[in-house]
PDB file of N, CA and C in Angstrom:
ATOM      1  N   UNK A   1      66.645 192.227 -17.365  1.00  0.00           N
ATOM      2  CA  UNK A   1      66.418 193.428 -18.140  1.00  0.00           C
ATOM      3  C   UNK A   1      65.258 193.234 -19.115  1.00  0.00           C
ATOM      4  N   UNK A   2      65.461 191.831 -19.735  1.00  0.00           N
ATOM      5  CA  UNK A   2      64.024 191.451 -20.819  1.00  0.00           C
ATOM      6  C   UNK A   2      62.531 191.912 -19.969  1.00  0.00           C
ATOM      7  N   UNK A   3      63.110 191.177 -18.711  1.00  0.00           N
ATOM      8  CA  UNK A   3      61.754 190.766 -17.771  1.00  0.00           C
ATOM      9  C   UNK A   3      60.938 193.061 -17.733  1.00  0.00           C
ATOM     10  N   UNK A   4      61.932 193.507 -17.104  1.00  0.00           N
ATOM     11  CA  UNK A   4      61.604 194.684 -16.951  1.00  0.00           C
ATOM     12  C   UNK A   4      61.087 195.629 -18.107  1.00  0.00           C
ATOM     13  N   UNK A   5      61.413 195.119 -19.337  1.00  0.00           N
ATOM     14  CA  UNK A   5      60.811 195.985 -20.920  1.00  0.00           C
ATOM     15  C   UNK A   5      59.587 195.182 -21.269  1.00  0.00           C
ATOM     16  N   UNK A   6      59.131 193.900 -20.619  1.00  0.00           N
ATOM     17  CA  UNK A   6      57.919 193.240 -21.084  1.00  0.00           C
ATOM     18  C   UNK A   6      57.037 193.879 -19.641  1.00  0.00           C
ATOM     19  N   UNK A   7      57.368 194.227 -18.429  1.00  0.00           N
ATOM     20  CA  UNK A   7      56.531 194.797 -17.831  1.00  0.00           C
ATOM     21  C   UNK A   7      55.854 196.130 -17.980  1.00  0.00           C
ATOM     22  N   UNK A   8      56.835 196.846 -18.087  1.00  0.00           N
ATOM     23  CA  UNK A   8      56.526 198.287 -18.649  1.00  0.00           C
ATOM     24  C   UNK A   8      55.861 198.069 -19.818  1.00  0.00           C
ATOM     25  N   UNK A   9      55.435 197.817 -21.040  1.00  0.00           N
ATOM     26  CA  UNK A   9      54.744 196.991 -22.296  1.00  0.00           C
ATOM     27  C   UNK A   9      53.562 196.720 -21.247  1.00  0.00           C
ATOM     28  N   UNK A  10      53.229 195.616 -20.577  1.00  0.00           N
ATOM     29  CA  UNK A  10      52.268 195.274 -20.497  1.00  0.00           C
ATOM     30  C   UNK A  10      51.538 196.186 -19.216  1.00  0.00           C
ATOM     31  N   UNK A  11      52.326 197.248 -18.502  1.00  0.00           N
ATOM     32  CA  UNK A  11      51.409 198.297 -17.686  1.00  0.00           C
ATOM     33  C   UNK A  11      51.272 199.800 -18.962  1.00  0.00           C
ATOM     34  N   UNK A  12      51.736 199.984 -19.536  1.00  0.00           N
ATOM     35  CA  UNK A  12      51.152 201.239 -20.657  1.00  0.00           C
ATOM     36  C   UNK A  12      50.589 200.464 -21.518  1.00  0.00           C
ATOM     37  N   UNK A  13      49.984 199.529 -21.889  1.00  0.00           N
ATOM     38  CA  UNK A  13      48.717 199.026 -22.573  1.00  0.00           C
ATOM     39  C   UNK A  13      47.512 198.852 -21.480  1.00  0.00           C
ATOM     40  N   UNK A  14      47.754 198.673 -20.470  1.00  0.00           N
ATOM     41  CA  UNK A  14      46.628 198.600 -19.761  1.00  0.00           C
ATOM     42  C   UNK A  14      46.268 199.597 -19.389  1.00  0.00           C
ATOM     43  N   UNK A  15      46.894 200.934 -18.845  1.00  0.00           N
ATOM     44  CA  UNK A  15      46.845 202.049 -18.947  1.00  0.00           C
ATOM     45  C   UNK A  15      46.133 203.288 -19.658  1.00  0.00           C
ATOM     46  N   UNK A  16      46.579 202.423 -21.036  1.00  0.00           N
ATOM     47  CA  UNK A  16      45.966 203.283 -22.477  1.00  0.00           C
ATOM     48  C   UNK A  16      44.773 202.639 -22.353  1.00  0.00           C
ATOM     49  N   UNK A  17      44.462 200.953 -22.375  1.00  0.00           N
ATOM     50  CA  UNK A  17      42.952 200.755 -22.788  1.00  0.00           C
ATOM     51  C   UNK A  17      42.256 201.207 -21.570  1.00  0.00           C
ATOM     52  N   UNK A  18      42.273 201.658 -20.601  1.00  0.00           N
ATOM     53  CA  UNK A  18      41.990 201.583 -19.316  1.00  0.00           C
ATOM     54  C   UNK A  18      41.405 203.545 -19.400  1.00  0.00           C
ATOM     55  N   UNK A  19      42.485 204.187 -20.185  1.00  0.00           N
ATOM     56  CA  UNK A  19      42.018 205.800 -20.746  1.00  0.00           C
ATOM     57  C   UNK A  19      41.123 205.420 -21.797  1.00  0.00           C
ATOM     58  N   UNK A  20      41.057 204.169 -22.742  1.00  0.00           N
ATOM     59  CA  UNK A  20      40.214 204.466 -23.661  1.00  0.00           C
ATOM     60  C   UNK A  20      38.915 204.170 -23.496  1.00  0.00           C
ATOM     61  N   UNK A  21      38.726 202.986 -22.464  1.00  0.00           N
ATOM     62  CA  UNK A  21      37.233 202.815 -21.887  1.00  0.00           C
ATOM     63  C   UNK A  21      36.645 204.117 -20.832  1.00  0.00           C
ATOM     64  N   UNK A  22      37.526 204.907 -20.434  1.00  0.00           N
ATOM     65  CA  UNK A  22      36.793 205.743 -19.696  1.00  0.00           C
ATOM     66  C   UNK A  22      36.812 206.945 -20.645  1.00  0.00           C
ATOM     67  N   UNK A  23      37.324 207.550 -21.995  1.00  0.00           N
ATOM     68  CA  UNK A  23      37.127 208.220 -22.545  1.00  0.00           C
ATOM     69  C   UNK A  23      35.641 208.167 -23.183  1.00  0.00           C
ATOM     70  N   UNK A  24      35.593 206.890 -23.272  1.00  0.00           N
ATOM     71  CA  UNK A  24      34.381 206.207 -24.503  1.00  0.00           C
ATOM     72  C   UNK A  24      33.133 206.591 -23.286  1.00  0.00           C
ATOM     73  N   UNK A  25      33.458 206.268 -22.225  1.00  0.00           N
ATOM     74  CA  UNK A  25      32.068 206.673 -21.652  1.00  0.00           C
ATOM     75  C   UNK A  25      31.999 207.925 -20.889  1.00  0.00           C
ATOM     76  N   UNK A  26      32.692 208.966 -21.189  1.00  0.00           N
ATOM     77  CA  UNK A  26      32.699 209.943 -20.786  1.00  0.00           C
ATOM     78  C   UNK A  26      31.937 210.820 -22.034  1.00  0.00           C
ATOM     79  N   UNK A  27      32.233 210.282 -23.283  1.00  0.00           N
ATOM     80  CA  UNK A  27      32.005 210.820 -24.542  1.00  0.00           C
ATOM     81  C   UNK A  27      30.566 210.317 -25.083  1.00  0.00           C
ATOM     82  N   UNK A  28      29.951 209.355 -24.425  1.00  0.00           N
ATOM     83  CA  UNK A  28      28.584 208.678 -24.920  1.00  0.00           C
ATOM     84  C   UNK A  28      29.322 208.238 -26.293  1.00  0.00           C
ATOM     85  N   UNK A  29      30.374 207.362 -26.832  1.00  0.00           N
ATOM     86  CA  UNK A  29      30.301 206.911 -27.572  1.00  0.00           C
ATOM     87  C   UNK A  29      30.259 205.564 -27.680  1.00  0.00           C
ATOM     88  N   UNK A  30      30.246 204.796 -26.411  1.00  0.00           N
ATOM     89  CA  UNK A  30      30.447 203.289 -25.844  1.00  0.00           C
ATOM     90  C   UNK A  30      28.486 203.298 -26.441  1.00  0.00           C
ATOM     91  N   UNK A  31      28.360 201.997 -26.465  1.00  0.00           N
ATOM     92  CA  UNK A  31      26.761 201.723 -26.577  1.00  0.00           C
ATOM     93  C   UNK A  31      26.094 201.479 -25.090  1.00  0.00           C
ATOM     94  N   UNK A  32      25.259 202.207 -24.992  1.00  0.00           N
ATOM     95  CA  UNK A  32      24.695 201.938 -23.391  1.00  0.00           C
ATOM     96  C   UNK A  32      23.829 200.941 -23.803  1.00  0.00           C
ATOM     97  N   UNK A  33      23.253 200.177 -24.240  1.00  0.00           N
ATOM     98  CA  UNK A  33      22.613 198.892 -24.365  1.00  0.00           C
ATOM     99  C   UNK A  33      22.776 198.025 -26.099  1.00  0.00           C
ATOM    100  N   UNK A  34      23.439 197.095 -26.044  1.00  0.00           N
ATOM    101  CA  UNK A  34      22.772 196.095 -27.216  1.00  0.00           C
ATOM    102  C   UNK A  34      22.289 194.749 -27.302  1.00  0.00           C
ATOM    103  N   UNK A  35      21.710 194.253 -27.874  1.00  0.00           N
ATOM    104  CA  UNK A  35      20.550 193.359 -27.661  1.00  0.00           C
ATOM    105  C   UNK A  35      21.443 192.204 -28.555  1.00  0.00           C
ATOM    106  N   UNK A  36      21.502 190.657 -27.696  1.00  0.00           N
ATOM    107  CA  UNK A  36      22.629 189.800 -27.482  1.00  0.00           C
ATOM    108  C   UNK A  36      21.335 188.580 -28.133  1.00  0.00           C
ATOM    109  N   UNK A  37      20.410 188.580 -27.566  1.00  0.00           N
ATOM    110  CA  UNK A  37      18.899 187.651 -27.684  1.00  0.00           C
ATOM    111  C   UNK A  37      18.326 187.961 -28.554  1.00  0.00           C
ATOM    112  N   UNK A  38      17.583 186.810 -29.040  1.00  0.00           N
ATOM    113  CA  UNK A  38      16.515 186.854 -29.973  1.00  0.00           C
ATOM    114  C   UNK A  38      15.334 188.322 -29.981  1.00  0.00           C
ATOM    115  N   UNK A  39      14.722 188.928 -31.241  1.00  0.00           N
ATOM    116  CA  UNK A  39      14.075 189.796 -30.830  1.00  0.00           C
ATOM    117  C   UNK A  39      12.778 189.269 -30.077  1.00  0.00           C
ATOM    118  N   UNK A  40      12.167 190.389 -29.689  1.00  0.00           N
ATOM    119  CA  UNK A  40      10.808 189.733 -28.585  1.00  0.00           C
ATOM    120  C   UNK A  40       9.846 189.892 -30.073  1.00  0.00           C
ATOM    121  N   UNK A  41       8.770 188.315 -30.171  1.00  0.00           N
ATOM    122  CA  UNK A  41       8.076 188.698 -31.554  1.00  0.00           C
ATOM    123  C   UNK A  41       6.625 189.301 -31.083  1.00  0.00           C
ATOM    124  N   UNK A  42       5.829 188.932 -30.013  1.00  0.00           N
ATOM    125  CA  UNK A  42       4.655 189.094 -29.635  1.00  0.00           C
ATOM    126  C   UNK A  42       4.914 190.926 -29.874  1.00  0.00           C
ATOM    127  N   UNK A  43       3.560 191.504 -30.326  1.00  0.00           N
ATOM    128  CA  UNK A  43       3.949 193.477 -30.863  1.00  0.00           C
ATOM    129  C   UNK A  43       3.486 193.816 -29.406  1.00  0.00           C
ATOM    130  N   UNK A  44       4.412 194.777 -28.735  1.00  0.00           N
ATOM    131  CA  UNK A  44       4.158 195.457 -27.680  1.00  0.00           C
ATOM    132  C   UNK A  44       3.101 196.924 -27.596  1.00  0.00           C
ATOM    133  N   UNK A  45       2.358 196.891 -27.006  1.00  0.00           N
ATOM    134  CA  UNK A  45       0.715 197.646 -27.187  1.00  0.00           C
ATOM    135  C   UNK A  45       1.672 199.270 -26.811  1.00  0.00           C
ATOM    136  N   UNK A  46       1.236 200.109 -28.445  1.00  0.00           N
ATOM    137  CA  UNK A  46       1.726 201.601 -28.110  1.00  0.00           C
ATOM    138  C   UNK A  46       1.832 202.317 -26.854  1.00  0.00           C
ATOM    139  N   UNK A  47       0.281 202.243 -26.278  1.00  0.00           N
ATOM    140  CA  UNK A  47       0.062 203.374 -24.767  1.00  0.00           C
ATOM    141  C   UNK A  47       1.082 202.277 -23.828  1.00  0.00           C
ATOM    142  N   UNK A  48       1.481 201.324 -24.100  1.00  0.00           N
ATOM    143  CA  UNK A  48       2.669 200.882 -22.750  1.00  0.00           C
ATOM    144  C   UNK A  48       4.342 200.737 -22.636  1.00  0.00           C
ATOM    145  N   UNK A  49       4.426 201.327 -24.747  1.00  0.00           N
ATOM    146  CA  UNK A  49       5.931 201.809 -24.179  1.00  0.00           C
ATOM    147  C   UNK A  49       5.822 202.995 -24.152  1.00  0.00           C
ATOM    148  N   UNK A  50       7.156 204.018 -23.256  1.00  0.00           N
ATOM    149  CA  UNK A  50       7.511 204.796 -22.672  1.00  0.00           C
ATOM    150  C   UNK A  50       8.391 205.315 -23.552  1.00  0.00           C
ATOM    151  N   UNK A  51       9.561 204.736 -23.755  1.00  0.00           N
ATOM    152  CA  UNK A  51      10.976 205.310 -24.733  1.00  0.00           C
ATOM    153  C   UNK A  51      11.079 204.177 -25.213  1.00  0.00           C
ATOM    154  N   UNK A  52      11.930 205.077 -25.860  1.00  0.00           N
ATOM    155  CA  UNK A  52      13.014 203.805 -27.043  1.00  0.00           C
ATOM    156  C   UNK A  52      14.093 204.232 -27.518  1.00  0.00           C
ATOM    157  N   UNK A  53      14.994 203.203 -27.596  1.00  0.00           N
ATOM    158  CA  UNK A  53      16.485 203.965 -28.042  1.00  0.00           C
ATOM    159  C   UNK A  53      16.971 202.914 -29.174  1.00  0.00           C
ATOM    160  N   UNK A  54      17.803 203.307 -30.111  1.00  0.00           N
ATOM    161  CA  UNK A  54      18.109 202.799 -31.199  1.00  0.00           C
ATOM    162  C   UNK A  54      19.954 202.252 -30.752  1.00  0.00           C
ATOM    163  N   UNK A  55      19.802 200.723 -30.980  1.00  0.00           N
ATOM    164  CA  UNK A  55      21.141 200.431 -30.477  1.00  0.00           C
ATOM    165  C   UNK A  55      22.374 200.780 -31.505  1.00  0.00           C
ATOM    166  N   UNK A  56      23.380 201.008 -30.607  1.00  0.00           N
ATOM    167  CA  UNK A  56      24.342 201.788 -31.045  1.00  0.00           C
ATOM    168  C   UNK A  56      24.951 201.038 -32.386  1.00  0.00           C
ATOM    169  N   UNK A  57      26.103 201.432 -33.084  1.00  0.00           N
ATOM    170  CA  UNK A  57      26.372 200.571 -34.270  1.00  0.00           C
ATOM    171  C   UNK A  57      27.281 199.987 -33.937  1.00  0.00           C
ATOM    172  N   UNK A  58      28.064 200.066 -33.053  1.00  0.00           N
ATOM    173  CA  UNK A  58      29.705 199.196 -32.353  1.00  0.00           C
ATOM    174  C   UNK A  58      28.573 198.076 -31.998  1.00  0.00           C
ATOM    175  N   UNK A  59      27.111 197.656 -31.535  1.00  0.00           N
ATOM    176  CA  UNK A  59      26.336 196.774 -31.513  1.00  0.00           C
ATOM    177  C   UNK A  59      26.360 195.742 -32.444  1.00  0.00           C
ATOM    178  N   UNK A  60      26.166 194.237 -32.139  1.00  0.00           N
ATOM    179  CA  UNK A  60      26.319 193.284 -33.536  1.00  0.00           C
ATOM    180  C   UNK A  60      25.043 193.028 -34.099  1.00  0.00           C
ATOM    181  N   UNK A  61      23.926 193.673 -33.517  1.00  0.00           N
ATOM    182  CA  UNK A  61      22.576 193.413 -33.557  1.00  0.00           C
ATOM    183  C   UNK A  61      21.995 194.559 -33.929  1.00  0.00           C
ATOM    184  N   UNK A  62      21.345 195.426 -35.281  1.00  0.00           N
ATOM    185  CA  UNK A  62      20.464 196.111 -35.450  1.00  0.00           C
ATOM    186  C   UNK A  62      19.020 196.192 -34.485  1.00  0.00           C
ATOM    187  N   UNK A  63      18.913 197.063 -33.452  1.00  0.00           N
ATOM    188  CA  UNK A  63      17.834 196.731 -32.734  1.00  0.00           C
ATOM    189  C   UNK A  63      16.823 197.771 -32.266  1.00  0.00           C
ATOM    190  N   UNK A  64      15.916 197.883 -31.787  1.00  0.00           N
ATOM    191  CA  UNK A  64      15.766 199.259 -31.393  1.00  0.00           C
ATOM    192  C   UNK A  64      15.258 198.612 -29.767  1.00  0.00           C
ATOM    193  N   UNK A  65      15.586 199.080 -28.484  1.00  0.00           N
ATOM    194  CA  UNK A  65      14.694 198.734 -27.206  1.00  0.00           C
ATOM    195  C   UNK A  65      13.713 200.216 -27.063  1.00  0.00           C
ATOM    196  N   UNK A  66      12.931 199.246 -26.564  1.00  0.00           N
ATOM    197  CA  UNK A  66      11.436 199.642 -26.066  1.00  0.00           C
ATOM    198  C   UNK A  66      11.490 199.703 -24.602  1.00  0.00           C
ATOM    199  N   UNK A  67      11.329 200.750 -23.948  1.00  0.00           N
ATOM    200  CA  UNK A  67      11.071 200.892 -22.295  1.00  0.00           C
ATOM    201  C   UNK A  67       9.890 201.372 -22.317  1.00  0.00           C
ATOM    202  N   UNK A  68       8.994 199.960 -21.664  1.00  0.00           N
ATOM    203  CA  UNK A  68       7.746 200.043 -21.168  1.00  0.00           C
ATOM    204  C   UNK A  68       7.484 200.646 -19.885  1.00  0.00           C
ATOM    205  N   UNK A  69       5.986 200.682 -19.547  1.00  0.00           N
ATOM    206  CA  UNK A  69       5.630 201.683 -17.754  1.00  0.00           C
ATOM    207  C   UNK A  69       6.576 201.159 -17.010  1.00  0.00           C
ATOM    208  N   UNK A  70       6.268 199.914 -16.728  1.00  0.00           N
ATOM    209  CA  UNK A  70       7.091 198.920 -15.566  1.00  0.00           C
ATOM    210  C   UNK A  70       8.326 199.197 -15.462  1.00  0.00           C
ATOM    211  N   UNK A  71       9.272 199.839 -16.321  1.00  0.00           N
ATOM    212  CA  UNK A  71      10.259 199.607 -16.387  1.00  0.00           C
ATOM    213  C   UNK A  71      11.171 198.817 -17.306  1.00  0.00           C
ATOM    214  N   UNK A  72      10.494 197.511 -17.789  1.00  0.00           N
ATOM    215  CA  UNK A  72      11.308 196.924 -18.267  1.00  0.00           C
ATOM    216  C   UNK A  72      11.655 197.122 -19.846  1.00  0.00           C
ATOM    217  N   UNK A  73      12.407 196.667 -20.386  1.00  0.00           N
ATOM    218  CA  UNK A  73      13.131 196.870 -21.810  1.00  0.00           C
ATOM    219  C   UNK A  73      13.114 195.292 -22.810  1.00  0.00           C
ATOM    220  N   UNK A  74      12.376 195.759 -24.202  1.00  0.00           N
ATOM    221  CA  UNK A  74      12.491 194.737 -24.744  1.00  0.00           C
ATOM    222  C   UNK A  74      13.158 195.287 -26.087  1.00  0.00           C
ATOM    223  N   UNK A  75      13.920 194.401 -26.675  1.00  0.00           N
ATOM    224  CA  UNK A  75      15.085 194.469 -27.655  1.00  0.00           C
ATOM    225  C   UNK A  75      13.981 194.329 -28.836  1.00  0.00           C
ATOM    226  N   UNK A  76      13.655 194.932 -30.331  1.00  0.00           N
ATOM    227  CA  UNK A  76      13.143 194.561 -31.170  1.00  0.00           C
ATOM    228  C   UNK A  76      13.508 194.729 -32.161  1.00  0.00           C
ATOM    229  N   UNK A  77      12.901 193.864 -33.614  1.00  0.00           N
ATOM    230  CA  UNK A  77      13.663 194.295 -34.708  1.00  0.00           C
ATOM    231  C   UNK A  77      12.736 195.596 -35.466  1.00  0.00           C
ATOM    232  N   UNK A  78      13.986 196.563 -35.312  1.00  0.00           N
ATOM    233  CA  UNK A  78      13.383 197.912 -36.291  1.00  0.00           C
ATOM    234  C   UNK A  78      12.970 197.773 -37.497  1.00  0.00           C
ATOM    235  N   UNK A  79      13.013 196.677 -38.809  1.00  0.00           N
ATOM    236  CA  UNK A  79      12.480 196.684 -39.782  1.00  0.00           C
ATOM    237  C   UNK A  79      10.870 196.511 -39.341  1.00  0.00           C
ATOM    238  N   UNK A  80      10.135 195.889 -38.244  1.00  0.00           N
ATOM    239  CA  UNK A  80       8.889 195.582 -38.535  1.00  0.00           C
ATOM    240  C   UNK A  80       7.947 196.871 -38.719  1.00  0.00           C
ATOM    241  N   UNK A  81       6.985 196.462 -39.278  1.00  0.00           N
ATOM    242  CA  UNK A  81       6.052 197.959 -39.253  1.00  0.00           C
ATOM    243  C   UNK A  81       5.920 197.905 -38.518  1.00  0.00           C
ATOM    244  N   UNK A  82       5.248 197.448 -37.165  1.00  0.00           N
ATOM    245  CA  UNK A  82       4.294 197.625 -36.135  1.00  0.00           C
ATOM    246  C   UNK A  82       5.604 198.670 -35.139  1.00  0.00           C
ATOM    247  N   UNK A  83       6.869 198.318 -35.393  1.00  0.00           N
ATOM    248  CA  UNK A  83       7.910 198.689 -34.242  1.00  0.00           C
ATOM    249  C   UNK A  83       7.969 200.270 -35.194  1.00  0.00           C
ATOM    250  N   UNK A  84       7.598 200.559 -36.387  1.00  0.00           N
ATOM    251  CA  UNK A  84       7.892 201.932 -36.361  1.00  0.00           C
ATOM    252  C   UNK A  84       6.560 202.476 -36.283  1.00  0.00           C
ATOM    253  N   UNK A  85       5.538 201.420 -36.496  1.00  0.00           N
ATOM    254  CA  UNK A  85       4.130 202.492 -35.382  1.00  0.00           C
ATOM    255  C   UNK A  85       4.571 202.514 -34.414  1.00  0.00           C
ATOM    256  N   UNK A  86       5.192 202.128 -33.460  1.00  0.00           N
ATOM    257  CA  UNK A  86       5.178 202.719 -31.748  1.00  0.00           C
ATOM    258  C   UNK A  86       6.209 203.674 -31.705  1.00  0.00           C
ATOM    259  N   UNK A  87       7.487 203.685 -32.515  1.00  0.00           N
ATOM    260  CA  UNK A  87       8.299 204.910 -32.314  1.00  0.00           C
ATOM    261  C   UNK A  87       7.689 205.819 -32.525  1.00  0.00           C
ATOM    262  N   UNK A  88       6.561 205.918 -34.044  1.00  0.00           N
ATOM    263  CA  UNK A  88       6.016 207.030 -34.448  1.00  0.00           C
ATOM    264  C   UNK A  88       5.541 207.563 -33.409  1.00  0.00           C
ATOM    265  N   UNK A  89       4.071 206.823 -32.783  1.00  0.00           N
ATOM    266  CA  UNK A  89       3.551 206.950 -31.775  1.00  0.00           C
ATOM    267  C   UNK A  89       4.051 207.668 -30.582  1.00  0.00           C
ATOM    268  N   UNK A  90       5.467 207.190 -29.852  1.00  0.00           N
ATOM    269  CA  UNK A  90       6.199 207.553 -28.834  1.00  0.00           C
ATOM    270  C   UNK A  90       6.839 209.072 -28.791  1.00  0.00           C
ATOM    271  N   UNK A  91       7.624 209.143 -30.667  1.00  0.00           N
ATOM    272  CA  UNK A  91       7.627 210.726 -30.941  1.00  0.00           C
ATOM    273  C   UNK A  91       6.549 211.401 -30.997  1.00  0.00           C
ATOM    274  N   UNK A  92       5.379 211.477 -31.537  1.00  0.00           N
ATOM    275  CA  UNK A  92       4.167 212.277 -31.136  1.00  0.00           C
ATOM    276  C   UNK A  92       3.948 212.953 -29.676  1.00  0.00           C
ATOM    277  N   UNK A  93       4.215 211.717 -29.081  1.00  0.00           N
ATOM    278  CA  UNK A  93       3.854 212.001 -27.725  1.00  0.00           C
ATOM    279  C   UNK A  93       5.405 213.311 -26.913  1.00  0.00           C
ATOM    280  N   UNK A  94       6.040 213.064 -27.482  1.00  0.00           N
ATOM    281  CA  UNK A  94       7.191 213.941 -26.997  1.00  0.00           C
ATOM    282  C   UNK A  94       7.472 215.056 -27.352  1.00  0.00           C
TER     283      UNK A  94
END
């Protein structure tokens, strides 16, 4: 009887977190990217990023990524000036 009240317990918790991860990304409130690595220091040239998104705050890393032509994404730190010339830059352009 123990055995059967610790199963039921451990299938409606998995259940619930299992509704709460698909709520979170149904809702855009999960972070779709945060930056785990060092920031990139070399300044990435304005005309070659594309977007940028500001990482979420459930993130442990204040960051902003940069999506360049190619595709790829570099994690940076938002205090530098040069990283809020290229956002500036990037909003202009939009």
């Amino acid at each position: 009887m123990k055995k059967m009240a610790v199963i039921l317990v451990v299938c409606c918790v998995l259940l619930f977190s299992s509704l709460d991860v698909q709520a979170q990304r149904n809702n855009g409130s999960a972070p779709a990217r945060c930056c785990f690595n060092i920031y990139r220091s070399p300044k990435l040239p304005k005309n070659g990023v594309v977007s940028f998104q500001r990482t979420h705050t459930y993130c442990a890393k204040n960051a902003v990524v940069f999506t360049v032509k190619i595709g790829r994404k570099f994690c940076v730190d938002p205090t530098q000036a040069w990283v809020q010339d290229v956002i500036a830059d990037v909003q202009s352009r939009t």
